[in-house]
N, C-alpha and C. Protein backbone atom coordinates (compact mmCIF):
# COMPACT_ATOMS: atom_id res chain seq x y z
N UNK A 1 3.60 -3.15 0.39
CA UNK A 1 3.23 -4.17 -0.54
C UNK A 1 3.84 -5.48 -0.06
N UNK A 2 2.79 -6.55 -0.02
CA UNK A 2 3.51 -7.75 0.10
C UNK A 2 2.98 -8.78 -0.40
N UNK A 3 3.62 -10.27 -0.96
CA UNK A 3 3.58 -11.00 -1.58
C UNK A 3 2.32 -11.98 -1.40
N UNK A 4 1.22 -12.30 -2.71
CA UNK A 4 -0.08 -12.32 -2.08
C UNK A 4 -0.53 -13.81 -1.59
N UNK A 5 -0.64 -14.28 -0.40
CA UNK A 5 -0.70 -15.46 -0.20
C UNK A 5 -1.62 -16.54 -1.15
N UNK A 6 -0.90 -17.49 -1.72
CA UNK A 6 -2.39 -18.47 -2.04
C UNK A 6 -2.30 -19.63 -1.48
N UNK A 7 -1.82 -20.18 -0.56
CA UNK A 7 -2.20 -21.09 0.14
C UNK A 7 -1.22 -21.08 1.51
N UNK A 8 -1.49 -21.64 2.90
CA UNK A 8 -1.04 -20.94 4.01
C UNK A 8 0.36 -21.08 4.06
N UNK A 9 0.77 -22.06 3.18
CA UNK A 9 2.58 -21.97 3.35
C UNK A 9 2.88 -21.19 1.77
N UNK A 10 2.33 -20.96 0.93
CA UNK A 10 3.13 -20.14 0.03
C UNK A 10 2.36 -18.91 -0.70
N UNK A 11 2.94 -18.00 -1.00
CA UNK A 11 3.16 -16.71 -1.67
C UNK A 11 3.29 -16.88 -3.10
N UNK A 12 2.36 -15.92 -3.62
CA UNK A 12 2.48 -15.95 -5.55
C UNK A 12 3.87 -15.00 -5.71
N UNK A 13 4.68 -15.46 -6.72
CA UNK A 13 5.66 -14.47 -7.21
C UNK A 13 5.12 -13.20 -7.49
N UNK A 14 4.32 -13.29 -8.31
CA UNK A 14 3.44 -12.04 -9.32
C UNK A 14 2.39 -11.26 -8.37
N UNK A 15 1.46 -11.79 -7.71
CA UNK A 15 0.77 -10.81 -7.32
C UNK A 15 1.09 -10.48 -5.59
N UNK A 16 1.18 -9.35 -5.38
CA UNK A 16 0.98 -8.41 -4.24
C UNK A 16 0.04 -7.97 -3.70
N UNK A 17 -0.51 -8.23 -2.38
CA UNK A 17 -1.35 -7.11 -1.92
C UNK A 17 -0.64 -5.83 -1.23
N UNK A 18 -1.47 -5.00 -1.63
CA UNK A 18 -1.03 -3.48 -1.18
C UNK A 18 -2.71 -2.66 -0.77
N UNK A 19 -1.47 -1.70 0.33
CA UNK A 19 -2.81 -0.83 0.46
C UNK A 19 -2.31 0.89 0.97
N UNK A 20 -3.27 1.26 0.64
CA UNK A 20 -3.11 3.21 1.16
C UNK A 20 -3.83 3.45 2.31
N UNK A 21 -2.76 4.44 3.00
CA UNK A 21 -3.52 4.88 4.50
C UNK A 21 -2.76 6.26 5.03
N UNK A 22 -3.13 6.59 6.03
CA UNK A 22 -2.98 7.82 6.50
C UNK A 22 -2.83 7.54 8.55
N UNK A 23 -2.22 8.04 8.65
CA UNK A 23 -1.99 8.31 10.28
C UNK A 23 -2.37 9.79 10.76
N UNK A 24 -3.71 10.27 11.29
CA UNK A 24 -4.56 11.18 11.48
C UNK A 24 -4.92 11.46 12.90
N UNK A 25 -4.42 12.19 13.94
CA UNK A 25 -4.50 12.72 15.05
C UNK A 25 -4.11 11.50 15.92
N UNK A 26 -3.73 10.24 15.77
CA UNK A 26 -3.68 9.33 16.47
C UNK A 26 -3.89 7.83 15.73
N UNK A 27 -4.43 7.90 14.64
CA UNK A 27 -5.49 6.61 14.24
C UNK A 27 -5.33 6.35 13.07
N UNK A 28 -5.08 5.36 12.63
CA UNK A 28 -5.17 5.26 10.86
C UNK A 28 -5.91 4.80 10.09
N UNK A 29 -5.89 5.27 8.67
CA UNK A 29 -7.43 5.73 8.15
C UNK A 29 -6.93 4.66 6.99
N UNK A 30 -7.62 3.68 6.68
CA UNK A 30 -7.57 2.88 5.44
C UNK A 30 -8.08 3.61 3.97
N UNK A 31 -7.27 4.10 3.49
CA UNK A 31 -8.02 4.57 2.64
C UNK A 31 -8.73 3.96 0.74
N UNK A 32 -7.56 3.16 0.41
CA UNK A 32 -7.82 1.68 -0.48
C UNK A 32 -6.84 0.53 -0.25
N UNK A 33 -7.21 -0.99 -0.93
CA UNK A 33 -6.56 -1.66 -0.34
C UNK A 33 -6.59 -2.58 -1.71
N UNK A 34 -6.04 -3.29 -1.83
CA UNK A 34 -6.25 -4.38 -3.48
C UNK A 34 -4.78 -5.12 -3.77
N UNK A 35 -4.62 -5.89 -4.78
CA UNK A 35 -4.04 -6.76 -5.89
C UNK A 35 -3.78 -5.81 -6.57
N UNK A 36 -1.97 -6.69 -6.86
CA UNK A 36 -1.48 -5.65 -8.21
C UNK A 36 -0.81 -7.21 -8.75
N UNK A 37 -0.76 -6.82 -9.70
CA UNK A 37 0.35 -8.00 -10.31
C UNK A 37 1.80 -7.67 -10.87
N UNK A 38 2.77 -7.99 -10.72
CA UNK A 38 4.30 -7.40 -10.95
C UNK A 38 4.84 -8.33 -12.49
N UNK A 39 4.85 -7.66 -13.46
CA UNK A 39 5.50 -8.96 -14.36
C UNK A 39 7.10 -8.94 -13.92
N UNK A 40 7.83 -7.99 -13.21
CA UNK A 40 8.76 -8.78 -13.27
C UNK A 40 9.17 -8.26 -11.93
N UNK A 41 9.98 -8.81 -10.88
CA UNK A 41 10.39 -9.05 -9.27
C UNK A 41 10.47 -7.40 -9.11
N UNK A 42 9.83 -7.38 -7.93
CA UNK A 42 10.60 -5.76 -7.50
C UNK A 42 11.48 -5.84 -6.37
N UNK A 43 12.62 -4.65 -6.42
CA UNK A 43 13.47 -4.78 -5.80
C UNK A 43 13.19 -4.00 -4.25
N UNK A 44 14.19 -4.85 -3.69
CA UNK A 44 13.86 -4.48 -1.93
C UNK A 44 14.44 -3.25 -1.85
N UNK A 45 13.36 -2.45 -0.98
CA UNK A 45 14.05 -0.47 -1.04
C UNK A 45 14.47 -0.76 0.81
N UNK A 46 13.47 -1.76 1.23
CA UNK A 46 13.87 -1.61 2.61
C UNK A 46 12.72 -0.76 3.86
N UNK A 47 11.58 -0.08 2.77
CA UNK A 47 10.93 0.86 3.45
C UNK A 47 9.42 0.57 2.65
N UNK A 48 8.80 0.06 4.17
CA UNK A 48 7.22 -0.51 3.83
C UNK A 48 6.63 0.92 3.76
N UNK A 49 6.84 1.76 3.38
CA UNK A 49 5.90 3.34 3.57
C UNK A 49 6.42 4.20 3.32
N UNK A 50 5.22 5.48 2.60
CA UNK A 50 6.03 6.76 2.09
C UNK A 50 5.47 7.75 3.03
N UNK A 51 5.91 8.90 3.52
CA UNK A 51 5.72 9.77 4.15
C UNK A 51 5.67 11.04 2.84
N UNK A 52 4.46 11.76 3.08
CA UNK A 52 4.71 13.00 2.62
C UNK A 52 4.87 14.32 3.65
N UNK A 53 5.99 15.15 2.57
CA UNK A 53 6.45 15.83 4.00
C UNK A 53 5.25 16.96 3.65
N UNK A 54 4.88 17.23 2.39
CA UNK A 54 4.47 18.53 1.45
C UNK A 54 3.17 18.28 0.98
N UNK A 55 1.73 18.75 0.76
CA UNK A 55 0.72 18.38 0.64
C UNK A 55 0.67 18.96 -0.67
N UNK A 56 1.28 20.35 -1.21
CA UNK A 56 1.46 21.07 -2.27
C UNK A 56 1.57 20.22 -3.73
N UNK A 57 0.29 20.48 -4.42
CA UNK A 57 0.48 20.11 -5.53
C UNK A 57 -0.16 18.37 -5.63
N UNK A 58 -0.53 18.33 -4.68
CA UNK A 58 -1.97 16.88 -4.23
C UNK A 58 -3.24 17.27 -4.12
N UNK A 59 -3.82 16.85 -4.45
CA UNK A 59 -5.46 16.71 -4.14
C UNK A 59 -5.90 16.39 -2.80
N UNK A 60 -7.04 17.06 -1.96
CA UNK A 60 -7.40 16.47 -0.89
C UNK A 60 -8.95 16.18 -1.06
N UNK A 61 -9.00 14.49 -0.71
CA UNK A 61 -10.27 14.26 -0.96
C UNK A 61 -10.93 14.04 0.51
N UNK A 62 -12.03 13.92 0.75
CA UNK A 62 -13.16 13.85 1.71
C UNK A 62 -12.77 12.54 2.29
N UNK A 63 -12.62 12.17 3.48
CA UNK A 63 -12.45 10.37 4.35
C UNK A 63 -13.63 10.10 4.16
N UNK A 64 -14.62 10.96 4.28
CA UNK A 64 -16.10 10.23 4.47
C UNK A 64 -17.00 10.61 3.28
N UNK A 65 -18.06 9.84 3.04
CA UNK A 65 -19.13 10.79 1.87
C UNK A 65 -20.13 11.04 2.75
C-alpha cells in the first residue's frame, strides 16, 4: 500500500493505492488493484507484502475465466 498521488509532488494523507498479486512459476499475476481510504494514519510494519506459507482454509479461485 502506498500513499495515493494527486499531483506530481504530493501524496493524499487518506487515500492509498494498493494491490493483490501472486508470484507463480516465475511471473506475477495481478490479481486486483484499487483505492482505499484510511481515516486515521497507518503505522509503518516495515513489510510491503504478505507471504502465505499455508493455503489451508482459503479459497482458490480461477486466474482466468
Amino acid at each position: 500500500m502506498s500513499p495515493r498521488k494527486i499531483s506530481a509532488a504530493k501524496t493524499s494523507a487518506d487515500w492509498h493505492d494498493f494491490s493483490v498479486s501472486s508470484w507463480v512459476a516465475g511471473q506475477t499475476i495481478l490479481h486486483c488493484a484499487g483505492s482505499i481510504r484510511l481515516p486515521e494514519p497507518r503505522s509503518k510494519s516495515g513489510d510491503d507484502y504478505v507471504t502465505v506459507k499455508s493455503i489451508e482454509g482459503f479459497d482458490t479461485w480461477p486466474t482466468s475465466w
